[in-house]
Every structure is written in C-alpha cells, then in structure tokens.
PDB file of N, CA and C in Angstrom:
ATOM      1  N   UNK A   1      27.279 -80.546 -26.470  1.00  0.00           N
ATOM      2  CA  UNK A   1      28.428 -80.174 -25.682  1.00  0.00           C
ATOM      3  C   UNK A   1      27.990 -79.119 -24.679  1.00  0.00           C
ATOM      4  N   UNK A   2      28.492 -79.235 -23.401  1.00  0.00           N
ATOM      5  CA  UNK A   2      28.334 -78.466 -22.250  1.00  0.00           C
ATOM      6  C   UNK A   2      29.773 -78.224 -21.624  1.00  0.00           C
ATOM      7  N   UNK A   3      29.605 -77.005 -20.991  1.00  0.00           N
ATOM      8  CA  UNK A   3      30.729 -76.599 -19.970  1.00  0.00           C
ATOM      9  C   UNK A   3      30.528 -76.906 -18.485  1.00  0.00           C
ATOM     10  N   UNK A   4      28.932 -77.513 -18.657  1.00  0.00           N
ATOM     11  CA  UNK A   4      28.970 -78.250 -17.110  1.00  0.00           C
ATOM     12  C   UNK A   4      28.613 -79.324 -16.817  1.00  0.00           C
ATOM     13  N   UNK A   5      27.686 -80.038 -17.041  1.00  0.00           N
ATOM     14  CA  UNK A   5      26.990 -81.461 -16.511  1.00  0.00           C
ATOM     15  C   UNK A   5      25.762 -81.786 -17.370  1.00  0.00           C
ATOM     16  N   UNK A   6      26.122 -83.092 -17.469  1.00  0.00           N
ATOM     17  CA  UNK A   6      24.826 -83.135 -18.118  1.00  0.00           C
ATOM     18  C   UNK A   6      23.565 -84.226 -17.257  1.00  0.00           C
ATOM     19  N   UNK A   7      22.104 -83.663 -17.688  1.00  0.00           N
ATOM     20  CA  UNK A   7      21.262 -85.044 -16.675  1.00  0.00           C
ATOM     21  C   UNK A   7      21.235 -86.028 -16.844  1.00  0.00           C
ATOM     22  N   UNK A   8      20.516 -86.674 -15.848  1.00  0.00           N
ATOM     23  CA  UNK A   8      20.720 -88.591 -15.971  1.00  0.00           C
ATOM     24  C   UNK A   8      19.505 -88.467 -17.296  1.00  0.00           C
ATOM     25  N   UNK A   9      18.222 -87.889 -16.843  1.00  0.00           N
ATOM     26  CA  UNK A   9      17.865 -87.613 -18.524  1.00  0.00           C
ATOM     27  C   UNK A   9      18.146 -87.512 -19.647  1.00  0.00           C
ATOM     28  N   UNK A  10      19.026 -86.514 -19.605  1.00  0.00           N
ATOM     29  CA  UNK A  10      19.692 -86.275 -21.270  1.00  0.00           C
ATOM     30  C   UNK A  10      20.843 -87.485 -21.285  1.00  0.00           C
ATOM     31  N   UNK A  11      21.345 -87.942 -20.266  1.00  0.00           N
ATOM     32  CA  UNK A  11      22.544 -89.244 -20.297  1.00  0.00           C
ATOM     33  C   UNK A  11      21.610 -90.071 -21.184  1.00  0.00           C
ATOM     34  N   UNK A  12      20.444 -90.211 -20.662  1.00  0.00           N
ATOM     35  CA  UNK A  12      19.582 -91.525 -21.275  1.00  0.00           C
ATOM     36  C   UNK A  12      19.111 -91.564 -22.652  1.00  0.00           C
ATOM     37  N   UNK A  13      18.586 -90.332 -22.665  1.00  0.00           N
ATOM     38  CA  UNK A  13      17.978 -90.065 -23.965  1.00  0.00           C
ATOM     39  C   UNK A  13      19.031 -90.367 -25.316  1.00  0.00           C
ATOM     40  N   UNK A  14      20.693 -89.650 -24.890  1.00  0.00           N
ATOM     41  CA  UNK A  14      21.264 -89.475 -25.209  1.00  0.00           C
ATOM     42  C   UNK A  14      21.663 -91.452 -26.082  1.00  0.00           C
ATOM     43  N   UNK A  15      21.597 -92.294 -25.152  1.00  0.00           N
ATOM     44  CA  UNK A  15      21.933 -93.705 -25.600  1.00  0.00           C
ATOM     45  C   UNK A  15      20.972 -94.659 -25.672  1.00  0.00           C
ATOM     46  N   UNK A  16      19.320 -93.777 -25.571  1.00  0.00           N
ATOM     47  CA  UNK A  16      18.459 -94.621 -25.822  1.00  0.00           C
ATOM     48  C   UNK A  16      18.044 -95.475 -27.443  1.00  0.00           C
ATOM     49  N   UNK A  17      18.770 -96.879 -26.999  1.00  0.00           N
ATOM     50  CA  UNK A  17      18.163 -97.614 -28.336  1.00  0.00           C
ATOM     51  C   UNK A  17      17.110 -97.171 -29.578  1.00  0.00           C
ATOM     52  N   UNK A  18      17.282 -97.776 -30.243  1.00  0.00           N
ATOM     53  CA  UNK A  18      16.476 -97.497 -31.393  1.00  0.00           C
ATOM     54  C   UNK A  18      16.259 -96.045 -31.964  1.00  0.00           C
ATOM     55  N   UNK A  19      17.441 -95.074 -31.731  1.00  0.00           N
ATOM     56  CA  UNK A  19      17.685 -93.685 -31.736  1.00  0.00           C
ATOM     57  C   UNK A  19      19.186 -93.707 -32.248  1.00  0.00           C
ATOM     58  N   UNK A  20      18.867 -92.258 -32.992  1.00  0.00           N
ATOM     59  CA  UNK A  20      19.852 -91.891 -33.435  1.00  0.00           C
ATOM     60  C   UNK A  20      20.704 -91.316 -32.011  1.00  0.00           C
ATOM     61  N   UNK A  21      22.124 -92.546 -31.865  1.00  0.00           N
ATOM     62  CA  UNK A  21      23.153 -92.035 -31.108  1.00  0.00           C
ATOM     63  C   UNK A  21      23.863 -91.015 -31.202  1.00  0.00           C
ATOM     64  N   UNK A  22      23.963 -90.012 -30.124  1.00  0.00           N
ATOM     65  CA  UNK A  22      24.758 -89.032 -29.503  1.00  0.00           C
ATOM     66  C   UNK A  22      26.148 -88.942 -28.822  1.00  0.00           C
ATOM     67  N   UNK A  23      26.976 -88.459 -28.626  1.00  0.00           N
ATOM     68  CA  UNK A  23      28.113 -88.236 -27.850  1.00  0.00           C
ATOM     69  C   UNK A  23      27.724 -87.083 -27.483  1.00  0.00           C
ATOM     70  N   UNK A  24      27.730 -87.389 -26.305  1.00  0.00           N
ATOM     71  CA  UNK A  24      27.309 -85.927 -24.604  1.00  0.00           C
ATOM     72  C   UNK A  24      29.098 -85.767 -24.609  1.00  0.00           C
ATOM     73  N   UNK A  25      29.721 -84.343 -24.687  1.00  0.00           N
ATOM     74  CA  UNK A  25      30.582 -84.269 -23.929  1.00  0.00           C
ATOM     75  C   UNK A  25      30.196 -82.984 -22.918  1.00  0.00           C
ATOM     76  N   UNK A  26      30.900 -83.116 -21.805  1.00  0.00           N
ATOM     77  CA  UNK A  26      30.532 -82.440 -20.789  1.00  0.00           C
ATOM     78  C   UNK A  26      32.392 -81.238 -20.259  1.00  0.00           C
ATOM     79  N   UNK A  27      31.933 -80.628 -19.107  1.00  0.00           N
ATOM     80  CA  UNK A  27      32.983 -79.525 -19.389  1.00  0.00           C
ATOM     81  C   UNK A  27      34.539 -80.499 -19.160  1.00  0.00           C
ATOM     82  N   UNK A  28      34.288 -81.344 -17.653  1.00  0.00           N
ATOM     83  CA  UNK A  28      35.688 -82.381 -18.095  1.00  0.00           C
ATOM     84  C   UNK A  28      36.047 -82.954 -19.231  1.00  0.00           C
ATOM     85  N   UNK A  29      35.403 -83.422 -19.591  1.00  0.00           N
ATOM     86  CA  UNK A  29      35.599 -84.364 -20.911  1.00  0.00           C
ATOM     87  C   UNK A  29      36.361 -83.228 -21.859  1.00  0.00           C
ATOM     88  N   UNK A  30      35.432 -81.862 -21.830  1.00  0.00           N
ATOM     89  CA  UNK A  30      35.969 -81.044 -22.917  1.00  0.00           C
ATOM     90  C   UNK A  30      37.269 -80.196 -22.589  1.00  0.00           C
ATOM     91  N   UNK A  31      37.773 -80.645 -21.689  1.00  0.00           N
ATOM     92  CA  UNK A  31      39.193 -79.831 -21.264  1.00  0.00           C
ATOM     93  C   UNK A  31      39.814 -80.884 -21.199  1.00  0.00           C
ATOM     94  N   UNK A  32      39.946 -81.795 -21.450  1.00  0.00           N
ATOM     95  CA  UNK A  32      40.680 -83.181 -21.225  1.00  0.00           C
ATOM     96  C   UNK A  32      40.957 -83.371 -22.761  1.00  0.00           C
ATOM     97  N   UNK A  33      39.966 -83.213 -23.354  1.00  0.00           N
ATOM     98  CA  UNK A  33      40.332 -83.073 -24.758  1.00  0.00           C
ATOM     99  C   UNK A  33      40.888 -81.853 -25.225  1.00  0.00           C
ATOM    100  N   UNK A  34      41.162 -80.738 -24.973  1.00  0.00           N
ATOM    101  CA  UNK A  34      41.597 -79.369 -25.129  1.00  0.00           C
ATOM    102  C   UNK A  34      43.055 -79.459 -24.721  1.00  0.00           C
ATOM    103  N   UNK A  35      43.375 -80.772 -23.571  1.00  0.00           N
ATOM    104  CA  UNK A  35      44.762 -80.909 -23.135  1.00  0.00           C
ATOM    105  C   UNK A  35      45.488 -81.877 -23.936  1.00  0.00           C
ATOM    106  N   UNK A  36      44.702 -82.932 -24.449  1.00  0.00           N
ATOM    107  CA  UNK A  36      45.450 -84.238 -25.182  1.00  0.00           C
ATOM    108  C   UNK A  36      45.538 -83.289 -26.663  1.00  0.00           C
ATOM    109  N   UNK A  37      45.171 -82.683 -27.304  1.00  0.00           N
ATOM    110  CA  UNK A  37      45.244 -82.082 -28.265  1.00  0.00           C
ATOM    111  C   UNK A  37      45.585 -80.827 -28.662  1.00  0.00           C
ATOM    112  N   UNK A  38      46.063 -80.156 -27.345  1.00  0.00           N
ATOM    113  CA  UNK A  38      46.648 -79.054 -27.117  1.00  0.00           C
ATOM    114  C   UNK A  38      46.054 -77.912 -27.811  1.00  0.00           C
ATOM    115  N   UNK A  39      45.393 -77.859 -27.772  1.00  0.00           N
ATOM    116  CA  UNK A  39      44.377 -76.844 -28.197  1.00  0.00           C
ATOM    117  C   UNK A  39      43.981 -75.540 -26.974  1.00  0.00           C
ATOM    118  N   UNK A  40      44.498 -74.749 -27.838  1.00  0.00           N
ATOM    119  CA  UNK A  40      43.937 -73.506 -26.245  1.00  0.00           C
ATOM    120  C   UNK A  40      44.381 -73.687 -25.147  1.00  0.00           C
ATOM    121  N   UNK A  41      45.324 -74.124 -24.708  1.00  0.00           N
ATOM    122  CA  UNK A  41      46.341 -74.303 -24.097  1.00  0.00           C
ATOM    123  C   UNK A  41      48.017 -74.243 -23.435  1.00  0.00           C
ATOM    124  N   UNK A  42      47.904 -73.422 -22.804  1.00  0.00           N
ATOM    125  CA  UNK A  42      49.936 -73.817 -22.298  1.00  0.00           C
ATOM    126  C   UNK A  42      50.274 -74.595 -20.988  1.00  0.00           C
ATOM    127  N   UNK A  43      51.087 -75.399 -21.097  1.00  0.00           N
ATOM    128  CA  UNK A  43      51.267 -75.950 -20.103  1.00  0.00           C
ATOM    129  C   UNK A  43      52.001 -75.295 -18.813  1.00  0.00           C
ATOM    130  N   UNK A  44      52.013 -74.753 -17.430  1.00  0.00           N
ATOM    131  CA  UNK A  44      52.527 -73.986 -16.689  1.00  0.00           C
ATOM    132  C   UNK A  44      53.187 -75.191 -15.484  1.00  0.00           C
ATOM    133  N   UNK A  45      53.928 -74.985 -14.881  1.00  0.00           N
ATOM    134  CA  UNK A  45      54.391 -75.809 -13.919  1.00  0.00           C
ATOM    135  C   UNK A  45      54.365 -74.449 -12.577  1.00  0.00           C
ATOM    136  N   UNK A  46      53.883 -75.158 -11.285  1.00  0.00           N
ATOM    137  CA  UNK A  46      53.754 -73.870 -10.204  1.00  0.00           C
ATOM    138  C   UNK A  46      54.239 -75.055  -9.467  1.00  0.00           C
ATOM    139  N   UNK A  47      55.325 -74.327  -8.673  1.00  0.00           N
ATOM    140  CA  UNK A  47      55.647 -74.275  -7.659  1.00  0.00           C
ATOM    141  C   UNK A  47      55.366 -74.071  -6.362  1.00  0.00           C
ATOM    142  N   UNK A  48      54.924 -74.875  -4.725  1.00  0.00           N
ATOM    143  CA  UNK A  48      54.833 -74.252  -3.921  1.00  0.00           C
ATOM    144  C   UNK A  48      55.493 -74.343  -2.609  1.00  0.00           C
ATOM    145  N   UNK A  49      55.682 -72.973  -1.823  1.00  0.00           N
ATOM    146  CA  UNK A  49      56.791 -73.304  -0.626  1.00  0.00           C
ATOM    147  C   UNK A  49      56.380 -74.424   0.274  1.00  0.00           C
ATOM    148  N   UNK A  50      57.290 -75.390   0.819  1.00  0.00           N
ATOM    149  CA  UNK A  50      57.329 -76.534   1.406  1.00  0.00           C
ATOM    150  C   UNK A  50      57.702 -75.990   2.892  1.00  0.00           C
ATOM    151  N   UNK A  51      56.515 -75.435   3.497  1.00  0.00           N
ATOM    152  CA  UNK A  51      56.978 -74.777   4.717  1.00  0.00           C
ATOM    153  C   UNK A  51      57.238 -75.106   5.589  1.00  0.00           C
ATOM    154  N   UNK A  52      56.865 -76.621   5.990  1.00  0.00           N
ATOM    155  CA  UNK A  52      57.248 -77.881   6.969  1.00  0.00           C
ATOM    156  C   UNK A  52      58.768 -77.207   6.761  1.00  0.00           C
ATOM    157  N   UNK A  53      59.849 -77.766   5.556  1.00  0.00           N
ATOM    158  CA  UNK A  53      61.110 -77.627   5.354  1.00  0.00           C
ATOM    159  C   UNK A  53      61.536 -76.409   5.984  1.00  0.00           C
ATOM    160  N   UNK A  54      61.161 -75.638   5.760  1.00  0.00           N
ATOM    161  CA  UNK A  54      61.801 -74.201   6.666  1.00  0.00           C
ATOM    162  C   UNK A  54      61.653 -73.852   7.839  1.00  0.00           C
ATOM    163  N   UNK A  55      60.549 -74.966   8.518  1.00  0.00           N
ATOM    164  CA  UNK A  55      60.567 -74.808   9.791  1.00  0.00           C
ATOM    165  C   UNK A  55      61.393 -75.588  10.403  1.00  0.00           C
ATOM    166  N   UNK A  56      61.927 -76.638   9.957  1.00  0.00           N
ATOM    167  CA  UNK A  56      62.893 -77.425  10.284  1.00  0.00           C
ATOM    168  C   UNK A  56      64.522 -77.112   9.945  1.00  0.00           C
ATOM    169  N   UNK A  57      64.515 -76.494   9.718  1.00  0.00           N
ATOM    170  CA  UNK A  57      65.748 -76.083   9.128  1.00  0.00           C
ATOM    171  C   UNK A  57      66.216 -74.735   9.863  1.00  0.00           C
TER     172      UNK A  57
END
C-alpha cells in the first residue's frame, strides 16, 4: 500500500505469473476505499457563489 503511485515495475512484478499474487493499492484506490467504508471520514457538502447569477440580476 502507497499514498502515491505505484511503477509499471512493481505493477508487473506485482501480477507476475508463477508468483505469489499481490494487491498494489495505491493513494486513490485507498481513499475510495476510506469513502465506500466510511472510515476516517465526514462527508461535507460546499457550496459555491454562482457569480454569472449576480451579475445578471
């Protein structure tokens, strides 16, 4: 597990046959899972001014 990227190297190594298989998760993967499982998490809703609208108005 990483918080950033992983190489096309370690991608490979990672699913090379005749090896004991790995799961690479990387920092998306690991906040995507932190969100479906709500873990360490709050959900916030933001708002922002629609300033087109106020210039028209």
């Amino acid at each position: 597990m990483t918080t950033g990227s992983f190489t096309k190297a370690a991608r490979e190594e990672a699913s090379n046959a005749g090896k004991q298989q790995i799961d690479l998760i990387d920092g998306e993967e690991f906040i995507s899972k932190l969100i479906e499982y709500g873990l360490g998490v709050k959900e916030r809703t933001i708002y922002e001014v629609d300033k087109d609208f106020f210039e028209r108005v």
